[in-house]
N, C-alpha and C. Protein backbone atom coordinates (compact mmCIF):
# COMPACT_ATOMS: atom_id res chain seq x y z
N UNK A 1 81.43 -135.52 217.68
CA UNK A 1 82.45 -134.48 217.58
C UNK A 1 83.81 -135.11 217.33
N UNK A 2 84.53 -134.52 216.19
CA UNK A 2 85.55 -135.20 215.71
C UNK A 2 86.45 -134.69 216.95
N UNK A 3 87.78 -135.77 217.75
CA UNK A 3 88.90 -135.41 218.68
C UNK A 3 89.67 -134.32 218.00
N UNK A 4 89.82 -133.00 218.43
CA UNK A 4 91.08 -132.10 218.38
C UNK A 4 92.44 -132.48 217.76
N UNK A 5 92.71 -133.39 218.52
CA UNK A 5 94.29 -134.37 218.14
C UNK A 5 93.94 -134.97 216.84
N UNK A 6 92.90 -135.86 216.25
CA UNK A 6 92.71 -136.35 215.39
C UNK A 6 92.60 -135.00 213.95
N UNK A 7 91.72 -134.15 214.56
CA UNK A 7 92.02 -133.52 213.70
C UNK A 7 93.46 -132.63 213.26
N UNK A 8 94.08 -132.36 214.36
CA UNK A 8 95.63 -132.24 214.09
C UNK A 8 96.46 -132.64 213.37
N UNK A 9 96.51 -134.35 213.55
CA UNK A 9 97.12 -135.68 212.49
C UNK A 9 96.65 -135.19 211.32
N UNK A 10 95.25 -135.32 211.02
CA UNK A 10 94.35 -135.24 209.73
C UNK A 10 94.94 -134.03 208.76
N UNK A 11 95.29 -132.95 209.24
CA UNK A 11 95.68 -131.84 208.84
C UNK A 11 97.61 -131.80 208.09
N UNK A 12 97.83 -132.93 208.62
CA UNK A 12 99.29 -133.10 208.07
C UNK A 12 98.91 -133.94 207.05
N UNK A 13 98.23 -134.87 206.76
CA UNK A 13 97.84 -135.89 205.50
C UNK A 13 97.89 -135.06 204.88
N UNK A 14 98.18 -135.10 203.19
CA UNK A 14 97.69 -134.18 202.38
C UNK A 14 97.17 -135.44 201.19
N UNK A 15 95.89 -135.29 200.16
CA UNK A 15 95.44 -135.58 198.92
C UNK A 15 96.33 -136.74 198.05
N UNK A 16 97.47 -135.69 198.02
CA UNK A 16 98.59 -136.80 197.10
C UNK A 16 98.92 -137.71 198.09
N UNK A 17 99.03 -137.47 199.14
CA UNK A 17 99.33 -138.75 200.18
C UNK A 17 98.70 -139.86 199.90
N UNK A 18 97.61 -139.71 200.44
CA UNK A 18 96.23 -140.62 200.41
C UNK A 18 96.07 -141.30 199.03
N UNK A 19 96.32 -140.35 198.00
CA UNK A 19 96.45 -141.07 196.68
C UNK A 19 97.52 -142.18 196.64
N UNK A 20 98.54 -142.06 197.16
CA UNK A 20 99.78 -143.28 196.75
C UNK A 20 99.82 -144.25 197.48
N UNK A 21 99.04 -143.73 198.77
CA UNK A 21 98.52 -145.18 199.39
C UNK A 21 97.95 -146.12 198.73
N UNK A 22 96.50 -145.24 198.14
CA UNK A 22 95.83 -145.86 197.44
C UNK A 22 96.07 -147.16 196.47
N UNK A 23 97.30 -146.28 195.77
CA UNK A 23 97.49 -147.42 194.64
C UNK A 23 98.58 -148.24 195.03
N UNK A 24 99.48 -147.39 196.06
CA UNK A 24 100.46 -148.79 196.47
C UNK A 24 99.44 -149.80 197.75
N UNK A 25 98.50 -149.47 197.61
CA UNK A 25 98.12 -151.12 198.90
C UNK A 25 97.18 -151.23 198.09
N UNK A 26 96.72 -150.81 196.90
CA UNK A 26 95.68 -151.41 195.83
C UNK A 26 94.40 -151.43 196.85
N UNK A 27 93.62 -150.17 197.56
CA UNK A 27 92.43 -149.88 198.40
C UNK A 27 91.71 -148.91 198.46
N UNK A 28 90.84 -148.86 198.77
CA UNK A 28 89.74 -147.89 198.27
C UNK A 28 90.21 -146.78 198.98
N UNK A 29 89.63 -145.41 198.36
CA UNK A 29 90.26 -144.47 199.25
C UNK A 29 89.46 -144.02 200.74
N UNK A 30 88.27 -144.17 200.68
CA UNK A 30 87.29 -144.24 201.82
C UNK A 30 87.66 -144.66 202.56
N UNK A 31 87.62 -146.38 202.61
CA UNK A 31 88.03 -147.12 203.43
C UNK A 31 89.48 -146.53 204.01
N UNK A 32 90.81 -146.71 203.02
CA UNK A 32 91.79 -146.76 203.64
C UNK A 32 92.17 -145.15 204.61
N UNK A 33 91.01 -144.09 204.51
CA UNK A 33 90.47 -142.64 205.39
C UNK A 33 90.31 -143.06 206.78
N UNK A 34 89.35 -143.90 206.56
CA UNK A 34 88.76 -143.99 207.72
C UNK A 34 90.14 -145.60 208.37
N UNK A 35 90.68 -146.02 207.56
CA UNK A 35 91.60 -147.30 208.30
C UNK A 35 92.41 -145.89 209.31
N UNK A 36 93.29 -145.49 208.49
CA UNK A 36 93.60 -144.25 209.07
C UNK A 36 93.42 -143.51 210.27
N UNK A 37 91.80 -143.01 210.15
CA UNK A 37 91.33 -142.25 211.11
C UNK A 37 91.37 -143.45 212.65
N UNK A 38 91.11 -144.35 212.25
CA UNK A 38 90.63 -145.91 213.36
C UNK A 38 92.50 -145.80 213.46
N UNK A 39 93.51 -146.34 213.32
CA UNK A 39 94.92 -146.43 213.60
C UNK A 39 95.30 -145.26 214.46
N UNK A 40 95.24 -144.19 213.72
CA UNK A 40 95.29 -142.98 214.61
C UNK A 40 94.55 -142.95 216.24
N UNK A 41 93.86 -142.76 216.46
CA UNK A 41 92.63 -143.05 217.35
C UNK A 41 93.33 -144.38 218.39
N UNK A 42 93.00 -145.37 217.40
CA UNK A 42 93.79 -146.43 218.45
C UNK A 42 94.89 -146.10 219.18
N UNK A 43 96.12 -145.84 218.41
CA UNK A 43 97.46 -145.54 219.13
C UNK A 43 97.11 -144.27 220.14
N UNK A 44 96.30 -143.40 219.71
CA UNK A 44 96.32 -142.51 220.65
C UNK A 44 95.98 -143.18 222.14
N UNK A 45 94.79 -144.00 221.92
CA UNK A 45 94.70 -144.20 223.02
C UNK A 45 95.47 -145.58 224.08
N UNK A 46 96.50 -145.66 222.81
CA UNK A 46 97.72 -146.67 223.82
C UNK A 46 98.42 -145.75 224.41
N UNK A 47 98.76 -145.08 223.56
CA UNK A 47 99.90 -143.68 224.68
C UNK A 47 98.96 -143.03 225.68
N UNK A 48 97.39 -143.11 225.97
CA UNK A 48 96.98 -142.29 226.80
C UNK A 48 97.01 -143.54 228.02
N UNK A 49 97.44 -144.59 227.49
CA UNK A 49 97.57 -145.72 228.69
C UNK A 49 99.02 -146.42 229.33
N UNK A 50 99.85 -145.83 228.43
CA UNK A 50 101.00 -145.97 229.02
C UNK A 50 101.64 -144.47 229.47
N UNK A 51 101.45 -143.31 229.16
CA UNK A 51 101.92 -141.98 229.03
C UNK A 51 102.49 -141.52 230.63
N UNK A 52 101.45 -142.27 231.58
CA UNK A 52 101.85 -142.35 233.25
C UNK A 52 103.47 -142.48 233.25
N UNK A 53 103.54 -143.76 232.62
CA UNK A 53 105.34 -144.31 232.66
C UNK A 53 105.83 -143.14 231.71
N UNK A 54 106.68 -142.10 232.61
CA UNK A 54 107.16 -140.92 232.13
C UNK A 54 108.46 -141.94 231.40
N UNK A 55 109.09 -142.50 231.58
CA UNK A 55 110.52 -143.41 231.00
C UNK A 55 110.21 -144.15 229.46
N UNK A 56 109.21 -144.66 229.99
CA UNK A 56 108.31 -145.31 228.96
C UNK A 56 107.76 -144.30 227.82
N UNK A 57 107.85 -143.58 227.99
CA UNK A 57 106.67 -142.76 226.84
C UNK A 57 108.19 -141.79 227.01
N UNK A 58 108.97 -141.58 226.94
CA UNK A 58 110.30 -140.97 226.88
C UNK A 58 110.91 -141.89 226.08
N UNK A 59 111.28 -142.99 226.25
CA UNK A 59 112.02 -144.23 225.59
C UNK A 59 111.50 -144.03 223.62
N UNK A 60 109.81 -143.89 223.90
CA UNK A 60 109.34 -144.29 222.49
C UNK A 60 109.66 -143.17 221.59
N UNK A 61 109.44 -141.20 222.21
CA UNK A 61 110.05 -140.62 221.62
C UNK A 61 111.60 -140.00 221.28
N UNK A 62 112.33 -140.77 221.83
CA UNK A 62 113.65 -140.98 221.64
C UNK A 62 113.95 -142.23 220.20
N UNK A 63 113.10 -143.64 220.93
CA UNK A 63 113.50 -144.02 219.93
C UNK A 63 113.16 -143.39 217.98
N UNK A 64 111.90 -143.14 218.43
CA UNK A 64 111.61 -142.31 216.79
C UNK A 64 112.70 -142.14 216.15
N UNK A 65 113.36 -141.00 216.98
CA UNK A 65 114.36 -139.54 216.34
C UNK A 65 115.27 -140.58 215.48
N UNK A 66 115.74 -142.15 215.79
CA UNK A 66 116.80 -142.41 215.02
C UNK A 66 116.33 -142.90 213.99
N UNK A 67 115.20 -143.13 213.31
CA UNK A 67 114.22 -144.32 212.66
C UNK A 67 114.60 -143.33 211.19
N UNK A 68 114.80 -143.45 210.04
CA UNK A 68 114.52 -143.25 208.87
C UNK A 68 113.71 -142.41 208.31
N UNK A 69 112.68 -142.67 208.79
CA UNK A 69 111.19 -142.42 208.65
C UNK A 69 111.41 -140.81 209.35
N UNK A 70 111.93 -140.88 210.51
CA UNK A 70 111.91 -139.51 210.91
C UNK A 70 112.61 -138.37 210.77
N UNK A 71 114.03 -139.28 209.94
CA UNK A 71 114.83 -138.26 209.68
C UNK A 71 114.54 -137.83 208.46
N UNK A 72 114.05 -138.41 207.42
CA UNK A 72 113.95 -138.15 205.80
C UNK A 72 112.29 -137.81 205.60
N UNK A 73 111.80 -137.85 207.20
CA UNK A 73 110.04 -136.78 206.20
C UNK A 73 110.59 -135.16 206.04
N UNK A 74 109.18 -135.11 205.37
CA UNK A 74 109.43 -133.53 204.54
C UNK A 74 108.30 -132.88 204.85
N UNK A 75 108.34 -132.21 205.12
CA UNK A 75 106.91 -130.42 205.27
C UNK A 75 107.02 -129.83 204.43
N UNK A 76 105.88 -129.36 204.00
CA UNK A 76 105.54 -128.25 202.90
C UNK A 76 104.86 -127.47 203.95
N UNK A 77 104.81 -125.79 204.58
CA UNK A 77 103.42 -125.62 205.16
C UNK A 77 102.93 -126.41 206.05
N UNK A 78 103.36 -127.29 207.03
CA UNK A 78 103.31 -128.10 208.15
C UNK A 78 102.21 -128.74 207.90
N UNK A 79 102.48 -129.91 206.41
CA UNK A 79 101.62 -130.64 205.87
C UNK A 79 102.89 -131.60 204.96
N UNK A 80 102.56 -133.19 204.95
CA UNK A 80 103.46 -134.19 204.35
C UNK A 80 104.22 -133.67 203.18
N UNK A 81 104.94 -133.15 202.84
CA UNK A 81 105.46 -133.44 201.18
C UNK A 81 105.90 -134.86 200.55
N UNK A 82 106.71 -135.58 201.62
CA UNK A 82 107.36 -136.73 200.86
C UNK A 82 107.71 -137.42 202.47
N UNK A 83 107.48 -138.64 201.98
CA UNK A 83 107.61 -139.47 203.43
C UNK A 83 109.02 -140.80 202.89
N UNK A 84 109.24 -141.60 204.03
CA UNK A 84 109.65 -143.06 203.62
C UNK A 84 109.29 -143.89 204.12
N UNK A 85 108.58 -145.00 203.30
CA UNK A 85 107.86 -146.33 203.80
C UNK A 85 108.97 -147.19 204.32
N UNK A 86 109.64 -146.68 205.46
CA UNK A 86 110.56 -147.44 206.46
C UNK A 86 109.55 -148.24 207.54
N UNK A 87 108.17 -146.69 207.57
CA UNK A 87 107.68 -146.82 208.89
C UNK A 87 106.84 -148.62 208.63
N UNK A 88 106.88 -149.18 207.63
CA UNK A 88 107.03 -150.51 207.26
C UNK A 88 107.15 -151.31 208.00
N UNK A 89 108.32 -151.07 208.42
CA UNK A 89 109.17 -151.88 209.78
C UNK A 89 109.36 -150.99 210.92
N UNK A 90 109.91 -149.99 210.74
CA UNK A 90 109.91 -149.38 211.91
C UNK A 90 108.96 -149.28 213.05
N UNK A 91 107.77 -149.04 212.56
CA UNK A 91 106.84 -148.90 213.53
C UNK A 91 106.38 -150.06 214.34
N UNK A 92 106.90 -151.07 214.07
CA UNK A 92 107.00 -152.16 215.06
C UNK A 92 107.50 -152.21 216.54
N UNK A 93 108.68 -151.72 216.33
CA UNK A 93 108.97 -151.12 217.88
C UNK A 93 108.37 -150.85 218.78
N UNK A 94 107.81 -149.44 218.21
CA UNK A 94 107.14 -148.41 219.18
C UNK A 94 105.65 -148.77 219.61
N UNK A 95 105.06 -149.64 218.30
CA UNK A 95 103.28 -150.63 218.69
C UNK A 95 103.48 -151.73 219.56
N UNK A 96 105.07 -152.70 219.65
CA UNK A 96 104.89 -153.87 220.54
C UNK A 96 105.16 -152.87 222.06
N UNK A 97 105.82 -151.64 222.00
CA UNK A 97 105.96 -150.48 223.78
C UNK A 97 104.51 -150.75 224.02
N UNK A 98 103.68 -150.02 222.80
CA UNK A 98 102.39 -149.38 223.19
C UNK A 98 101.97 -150.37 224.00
N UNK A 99 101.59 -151.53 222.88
CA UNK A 99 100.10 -152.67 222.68
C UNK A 99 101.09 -154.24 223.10
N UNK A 100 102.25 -153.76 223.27
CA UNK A 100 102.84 -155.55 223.72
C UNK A 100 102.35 -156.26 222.82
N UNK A 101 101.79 -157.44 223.23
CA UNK A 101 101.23 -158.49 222.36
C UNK A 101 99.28 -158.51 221.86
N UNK A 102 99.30 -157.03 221.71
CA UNK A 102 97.79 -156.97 221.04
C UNK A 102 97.88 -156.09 219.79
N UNK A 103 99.18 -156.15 219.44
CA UNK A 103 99.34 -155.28 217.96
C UNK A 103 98.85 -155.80 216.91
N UNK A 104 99.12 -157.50 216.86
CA UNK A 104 98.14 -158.53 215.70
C UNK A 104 96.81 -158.74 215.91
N UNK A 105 96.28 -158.47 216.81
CA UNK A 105 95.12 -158.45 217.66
C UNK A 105 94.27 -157.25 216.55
N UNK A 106 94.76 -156.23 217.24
CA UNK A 106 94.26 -155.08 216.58
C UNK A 106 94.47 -154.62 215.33
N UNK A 107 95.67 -154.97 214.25
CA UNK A 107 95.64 -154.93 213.10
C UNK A 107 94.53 -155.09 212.43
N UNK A 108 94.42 -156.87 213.17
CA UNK A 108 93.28 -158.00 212.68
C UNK A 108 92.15 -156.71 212.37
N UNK A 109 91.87 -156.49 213.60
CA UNK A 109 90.39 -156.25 213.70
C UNK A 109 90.20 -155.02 213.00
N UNK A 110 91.31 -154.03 212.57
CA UNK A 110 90.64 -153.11 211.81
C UNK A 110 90.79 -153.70 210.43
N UNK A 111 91.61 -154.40 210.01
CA UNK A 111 91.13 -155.13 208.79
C UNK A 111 89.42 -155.31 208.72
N UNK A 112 89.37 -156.22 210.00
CA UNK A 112 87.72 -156.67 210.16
C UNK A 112 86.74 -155.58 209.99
N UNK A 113 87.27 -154.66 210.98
CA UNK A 113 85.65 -153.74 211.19
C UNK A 113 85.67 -152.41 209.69
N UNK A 114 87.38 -152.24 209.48
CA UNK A 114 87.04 -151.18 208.15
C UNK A 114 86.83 -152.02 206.86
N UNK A 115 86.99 -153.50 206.65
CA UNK A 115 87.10 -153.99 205.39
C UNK A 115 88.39 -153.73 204.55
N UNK A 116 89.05 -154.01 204.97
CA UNK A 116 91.15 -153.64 203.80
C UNK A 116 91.62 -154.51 204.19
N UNK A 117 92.54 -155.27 203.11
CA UNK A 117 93.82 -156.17 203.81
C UNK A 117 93.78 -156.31 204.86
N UNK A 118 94.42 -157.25 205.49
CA UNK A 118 95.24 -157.26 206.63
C UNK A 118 96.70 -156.59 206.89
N UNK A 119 97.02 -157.11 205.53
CA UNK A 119 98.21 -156.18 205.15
C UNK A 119 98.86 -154.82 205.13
N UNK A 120 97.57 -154.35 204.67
CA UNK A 120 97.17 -152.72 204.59
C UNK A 120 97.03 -152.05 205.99
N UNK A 121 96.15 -153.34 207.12
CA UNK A 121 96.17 -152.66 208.14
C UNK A 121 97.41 -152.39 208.89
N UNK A 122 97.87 -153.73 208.66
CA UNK A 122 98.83 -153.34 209.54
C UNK A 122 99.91 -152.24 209.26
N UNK A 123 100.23 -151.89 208.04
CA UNK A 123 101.26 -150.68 207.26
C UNK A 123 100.79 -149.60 207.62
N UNK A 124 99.23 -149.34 207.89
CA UNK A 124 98.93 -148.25 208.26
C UNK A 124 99.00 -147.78 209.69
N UNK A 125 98.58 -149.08 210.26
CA UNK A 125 99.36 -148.66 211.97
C UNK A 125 100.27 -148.37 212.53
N UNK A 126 101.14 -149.14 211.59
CA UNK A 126 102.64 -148.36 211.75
C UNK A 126 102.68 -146.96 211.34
N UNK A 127 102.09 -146.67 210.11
CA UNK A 127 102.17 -145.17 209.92
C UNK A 127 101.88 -144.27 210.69
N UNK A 128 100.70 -145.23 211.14
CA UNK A 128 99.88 -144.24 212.59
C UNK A 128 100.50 -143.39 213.58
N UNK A 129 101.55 -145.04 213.98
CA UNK A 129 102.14 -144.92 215.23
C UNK A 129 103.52 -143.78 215.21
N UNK A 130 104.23 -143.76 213.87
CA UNK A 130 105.31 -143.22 213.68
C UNK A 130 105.05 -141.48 212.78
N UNK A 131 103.84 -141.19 212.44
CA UNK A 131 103.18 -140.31 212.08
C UNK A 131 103.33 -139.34 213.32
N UNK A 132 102.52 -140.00 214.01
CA UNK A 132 102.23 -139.00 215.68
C UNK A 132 103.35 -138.88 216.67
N UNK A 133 104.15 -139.80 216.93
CA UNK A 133 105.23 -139.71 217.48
C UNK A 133 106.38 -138.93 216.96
N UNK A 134 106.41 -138.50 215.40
CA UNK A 134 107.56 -138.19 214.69
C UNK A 134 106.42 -136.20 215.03
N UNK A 135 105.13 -136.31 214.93
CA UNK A 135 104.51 -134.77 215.01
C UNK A 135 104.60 -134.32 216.81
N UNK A 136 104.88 -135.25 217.76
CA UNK A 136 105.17 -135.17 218.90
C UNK A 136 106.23 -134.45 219.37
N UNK A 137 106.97 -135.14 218.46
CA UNK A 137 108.62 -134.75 218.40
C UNK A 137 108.98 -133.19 218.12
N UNK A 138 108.88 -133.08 217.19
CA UNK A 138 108.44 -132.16 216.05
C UNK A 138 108.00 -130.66 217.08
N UNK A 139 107.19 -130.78 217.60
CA UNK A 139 106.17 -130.58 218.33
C UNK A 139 107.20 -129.55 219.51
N UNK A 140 107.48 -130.75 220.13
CA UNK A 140 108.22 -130.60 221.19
C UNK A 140 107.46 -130.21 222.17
N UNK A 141 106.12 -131.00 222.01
CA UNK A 141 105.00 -130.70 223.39
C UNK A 141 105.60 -131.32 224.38
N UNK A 142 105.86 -131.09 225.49
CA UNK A 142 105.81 -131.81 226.97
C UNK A 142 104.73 -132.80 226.95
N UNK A 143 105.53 -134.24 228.00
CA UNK A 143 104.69 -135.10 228.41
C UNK A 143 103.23 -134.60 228.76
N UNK A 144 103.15 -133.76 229.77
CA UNK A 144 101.92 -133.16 230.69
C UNK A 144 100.94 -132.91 229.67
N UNK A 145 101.63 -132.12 229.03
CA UNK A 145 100.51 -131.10 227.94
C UNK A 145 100.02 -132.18 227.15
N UNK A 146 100.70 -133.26 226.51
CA UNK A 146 99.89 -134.32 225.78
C UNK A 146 98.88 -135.43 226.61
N UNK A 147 99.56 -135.64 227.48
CA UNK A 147 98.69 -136.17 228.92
C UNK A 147 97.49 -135.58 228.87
N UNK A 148 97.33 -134.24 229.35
CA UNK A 148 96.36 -133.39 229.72
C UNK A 148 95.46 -133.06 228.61
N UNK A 149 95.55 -133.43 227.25
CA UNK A 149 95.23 -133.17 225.98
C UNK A 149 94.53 -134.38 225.86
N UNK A 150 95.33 -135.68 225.90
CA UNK A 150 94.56 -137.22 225.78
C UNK A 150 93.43 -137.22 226.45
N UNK A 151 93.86 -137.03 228.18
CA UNK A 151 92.77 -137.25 228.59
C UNK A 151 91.25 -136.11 228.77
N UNK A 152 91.64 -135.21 228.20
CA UNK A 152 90.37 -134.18 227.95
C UNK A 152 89.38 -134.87 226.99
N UNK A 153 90.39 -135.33 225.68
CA UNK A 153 89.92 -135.93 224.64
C UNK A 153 89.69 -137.30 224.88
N UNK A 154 89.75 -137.65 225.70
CA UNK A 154 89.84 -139.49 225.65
C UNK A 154 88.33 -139.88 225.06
N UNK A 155 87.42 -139.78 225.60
CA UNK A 155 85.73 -140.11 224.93
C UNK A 155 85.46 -139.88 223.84
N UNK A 156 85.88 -138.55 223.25
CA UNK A 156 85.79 -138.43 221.91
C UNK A 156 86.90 -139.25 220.93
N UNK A 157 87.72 -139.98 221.28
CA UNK A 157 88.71 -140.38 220.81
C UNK A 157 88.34 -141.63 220.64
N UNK A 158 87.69 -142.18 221.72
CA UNK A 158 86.94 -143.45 221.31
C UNK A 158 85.89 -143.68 221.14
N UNK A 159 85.26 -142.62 220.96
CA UNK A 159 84.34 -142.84 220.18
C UNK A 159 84.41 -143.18 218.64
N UNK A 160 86.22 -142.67 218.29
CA UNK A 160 86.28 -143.09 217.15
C UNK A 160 86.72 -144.42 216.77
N UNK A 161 86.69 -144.96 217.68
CA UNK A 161 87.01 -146.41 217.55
C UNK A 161 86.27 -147.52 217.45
N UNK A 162 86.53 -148.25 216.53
CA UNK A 162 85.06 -149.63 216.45
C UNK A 162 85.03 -150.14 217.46
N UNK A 163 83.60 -150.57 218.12
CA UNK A 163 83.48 -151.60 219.41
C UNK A 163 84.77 -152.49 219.66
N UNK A 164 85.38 -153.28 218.46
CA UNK A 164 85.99 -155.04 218.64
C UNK A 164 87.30 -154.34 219.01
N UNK A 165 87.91 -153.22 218.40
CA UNK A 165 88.86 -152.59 218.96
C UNK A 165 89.02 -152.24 220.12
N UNK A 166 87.95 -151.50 220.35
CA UNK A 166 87.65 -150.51 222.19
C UNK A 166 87.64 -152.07 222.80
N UNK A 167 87.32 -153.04 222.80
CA UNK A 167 87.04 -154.04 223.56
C UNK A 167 88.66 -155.04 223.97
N UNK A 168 89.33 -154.73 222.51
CA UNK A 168 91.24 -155.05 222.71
C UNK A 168 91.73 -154.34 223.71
N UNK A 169 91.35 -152.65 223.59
CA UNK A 169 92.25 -151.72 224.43
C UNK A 169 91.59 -151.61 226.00
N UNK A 170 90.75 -152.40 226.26
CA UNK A 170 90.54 -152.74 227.70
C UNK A 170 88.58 -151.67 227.70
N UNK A 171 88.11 -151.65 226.87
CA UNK A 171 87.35 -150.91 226.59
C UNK A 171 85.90 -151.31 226.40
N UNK A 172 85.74 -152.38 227.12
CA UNK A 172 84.24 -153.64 226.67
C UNK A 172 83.00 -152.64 226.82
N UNK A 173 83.03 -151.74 228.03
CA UNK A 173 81.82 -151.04 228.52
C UNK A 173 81.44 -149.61 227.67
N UNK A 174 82.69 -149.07 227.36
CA UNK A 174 82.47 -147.63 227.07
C UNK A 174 81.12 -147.32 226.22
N UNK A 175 80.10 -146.58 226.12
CA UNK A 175 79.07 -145.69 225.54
C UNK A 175 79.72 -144.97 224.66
N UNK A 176 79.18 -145.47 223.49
CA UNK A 176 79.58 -144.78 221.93
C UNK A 176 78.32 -143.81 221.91
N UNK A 177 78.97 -142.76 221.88
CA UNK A 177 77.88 -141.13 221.25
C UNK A 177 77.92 -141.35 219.83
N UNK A 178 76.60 -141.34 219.71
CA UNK A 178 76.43 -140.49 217.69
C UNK A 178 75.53 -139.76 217.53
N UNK A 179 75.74 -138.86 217.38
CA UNK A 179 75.28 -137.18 217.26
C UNK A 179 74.74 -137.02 218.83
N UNK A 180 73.70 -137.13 219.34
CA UNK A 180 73.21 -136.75 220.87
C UNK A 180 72.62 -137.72 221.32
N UNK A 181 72.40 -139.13 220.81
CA UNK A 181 72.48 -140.37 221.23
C UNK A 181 74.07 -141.16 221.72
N UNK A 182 73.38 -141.99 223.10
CA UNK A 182 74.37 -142.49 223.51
C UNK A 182 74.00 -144.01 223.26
N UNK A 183 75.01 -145.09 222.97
CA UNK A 183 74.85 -146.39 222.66
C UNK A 183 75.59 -147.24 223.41
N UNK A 184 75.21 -148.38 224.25
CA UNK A 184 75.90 -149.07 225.05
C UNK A 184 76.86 -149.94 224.08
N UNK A 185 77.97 -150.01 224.76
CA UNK A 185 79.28 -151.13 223.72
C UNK A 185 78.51 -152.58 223.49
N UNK A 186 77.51 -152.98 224.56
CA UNK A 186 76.88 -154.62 224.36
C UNK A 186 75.59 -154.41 223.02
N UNK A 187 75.77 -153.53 222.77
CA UNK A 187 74.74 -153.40 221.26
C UNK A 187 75.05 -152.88 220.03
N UNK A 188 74.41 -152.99 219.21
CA UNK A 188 74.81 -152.49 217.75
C UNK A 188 75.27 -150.82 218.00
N UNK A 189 76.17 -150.60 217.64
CA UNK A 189 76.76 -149.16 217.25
C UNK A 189 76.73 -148.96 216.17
N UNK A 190 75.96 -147.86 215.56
CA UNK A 190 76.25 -147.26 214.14
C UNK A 190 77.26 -146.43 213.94
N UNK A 191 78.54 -146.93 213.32
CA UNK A 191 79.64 -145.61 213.20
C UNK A 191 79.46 -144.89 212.30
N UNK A 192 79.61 -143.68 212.59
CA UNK A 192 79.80 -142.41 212.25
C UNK A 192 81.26 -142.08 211.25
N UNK A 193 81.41 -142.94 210.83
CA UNK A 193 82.53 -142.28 209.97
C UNK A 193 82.08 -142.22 208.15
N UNK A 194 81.34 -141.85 207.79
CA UNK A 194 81.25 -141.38 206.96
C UNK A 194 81.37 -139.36 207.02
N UNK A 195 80.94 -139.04 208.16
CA UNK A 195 81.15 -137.87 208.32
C UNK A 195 82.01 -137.46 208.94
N UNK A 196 83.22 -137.92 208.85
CA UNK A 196 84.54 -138.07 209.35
C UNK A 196 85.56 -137.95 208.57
N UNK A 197 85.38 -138.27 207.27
CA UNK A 197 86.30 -138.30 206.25
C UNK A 197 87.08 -137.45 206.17
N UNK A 198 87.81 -137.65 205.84
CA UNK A 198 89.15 -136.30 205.71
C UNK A 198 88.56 -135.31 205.27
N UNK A 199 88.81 -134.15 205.59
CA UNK A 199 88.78 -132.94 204.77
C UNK A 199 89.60 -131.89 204.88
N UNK A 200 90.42 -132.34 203.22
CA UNK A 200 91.84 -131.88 203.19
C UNK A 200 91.37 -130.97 201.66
């Protein structure tokens, strides 16, 4: 079962988006779906681990609001029109709050487990990170309500996450579901993201 929240994010991507990725990080479009869907997913579940520290998870959506990136996106229909690849740099900030010193860690590894750049991964985590925080904002959900949202969703959320990842974010044991099978993290997991793909 695809996460609620994920599908939320998913719903602001639009087609032409995904297309200019495409050709500006020179990557497949599959792959760089599902890099995506895995970045998303991840960060979610850094904010569902720092989100306790009310200051802390206050600090990160404050800092957003001044970032570039957040002042110059655009909505069509509460879907992307036009973005700026600030979140480049920007999103550095708010991933060393999340992940401290496991942001290269985890880049790495979704390079590894989706197959894209390294490069790519990491541009997209930033997008990730400054994507959801800038729809947070936006939003103007209360701490609680996103709290209470993470952790409803937390299992399904990592389930969307590759083992080598779940195993960065403190996650060695967790049981990956696919379809009504459950799979221990110490064995082969078949991911499920082919039936995950965007559908925009």
């Amino acid at each position: 079962m695809t996460p609620i929240l994920l599908n939320q994010l998913r719903s602001i991507i639009t087609s032409p988006l995904i297309s200019m990725f495409c050709k500006k990080y020179e990557e497949n479009e599959i792959l760089l779906k599902k890099s995506i869907d895995t970045s998303i997913c991840t960060v979610l579940i850094g904010l569902d681990n720092i989100i306790e520290n009310p200051s802390l998870y206050e600090d990160l959506i404050e800092c957003v609001t001044f970032t570039d990136f957040y002042k110059t996106i655009q909505y069509d229909n509460g879907k992307l029109s036009s973005i700026n690849y600030s979140f480049e740099r920007e999103g550095f900030i708010p991933l060393n709050l999340i992940f401290s010193t496991k942001k290269g860690r985890i880049s790495e590894m979704i390079s590894n487990e989706i197959g894209i750049k390294s490069a790519t991964a990491g541009a997209v985590l930033n997008f990730a990170v400054m994507l959801i925080l800038s729809h947070f904002k936006n939003e103007q959900q209360k701490t609680k309500n996103i709290q209470s949202n993470l952790n409803s969703e937390k299992k399904a959320i990592l389930n969307t996450v590759p083992e080598g990842i779940r195993v960065i974010l403190g996650y060695p044991n967790f049981e990956c579901e696919d379809t009504d099978t459950y799979y221990s993290a110490d064995t082969f997991v078949k991911t499920n993201f082919l039936s995950k793909i965007f559908k925009l």
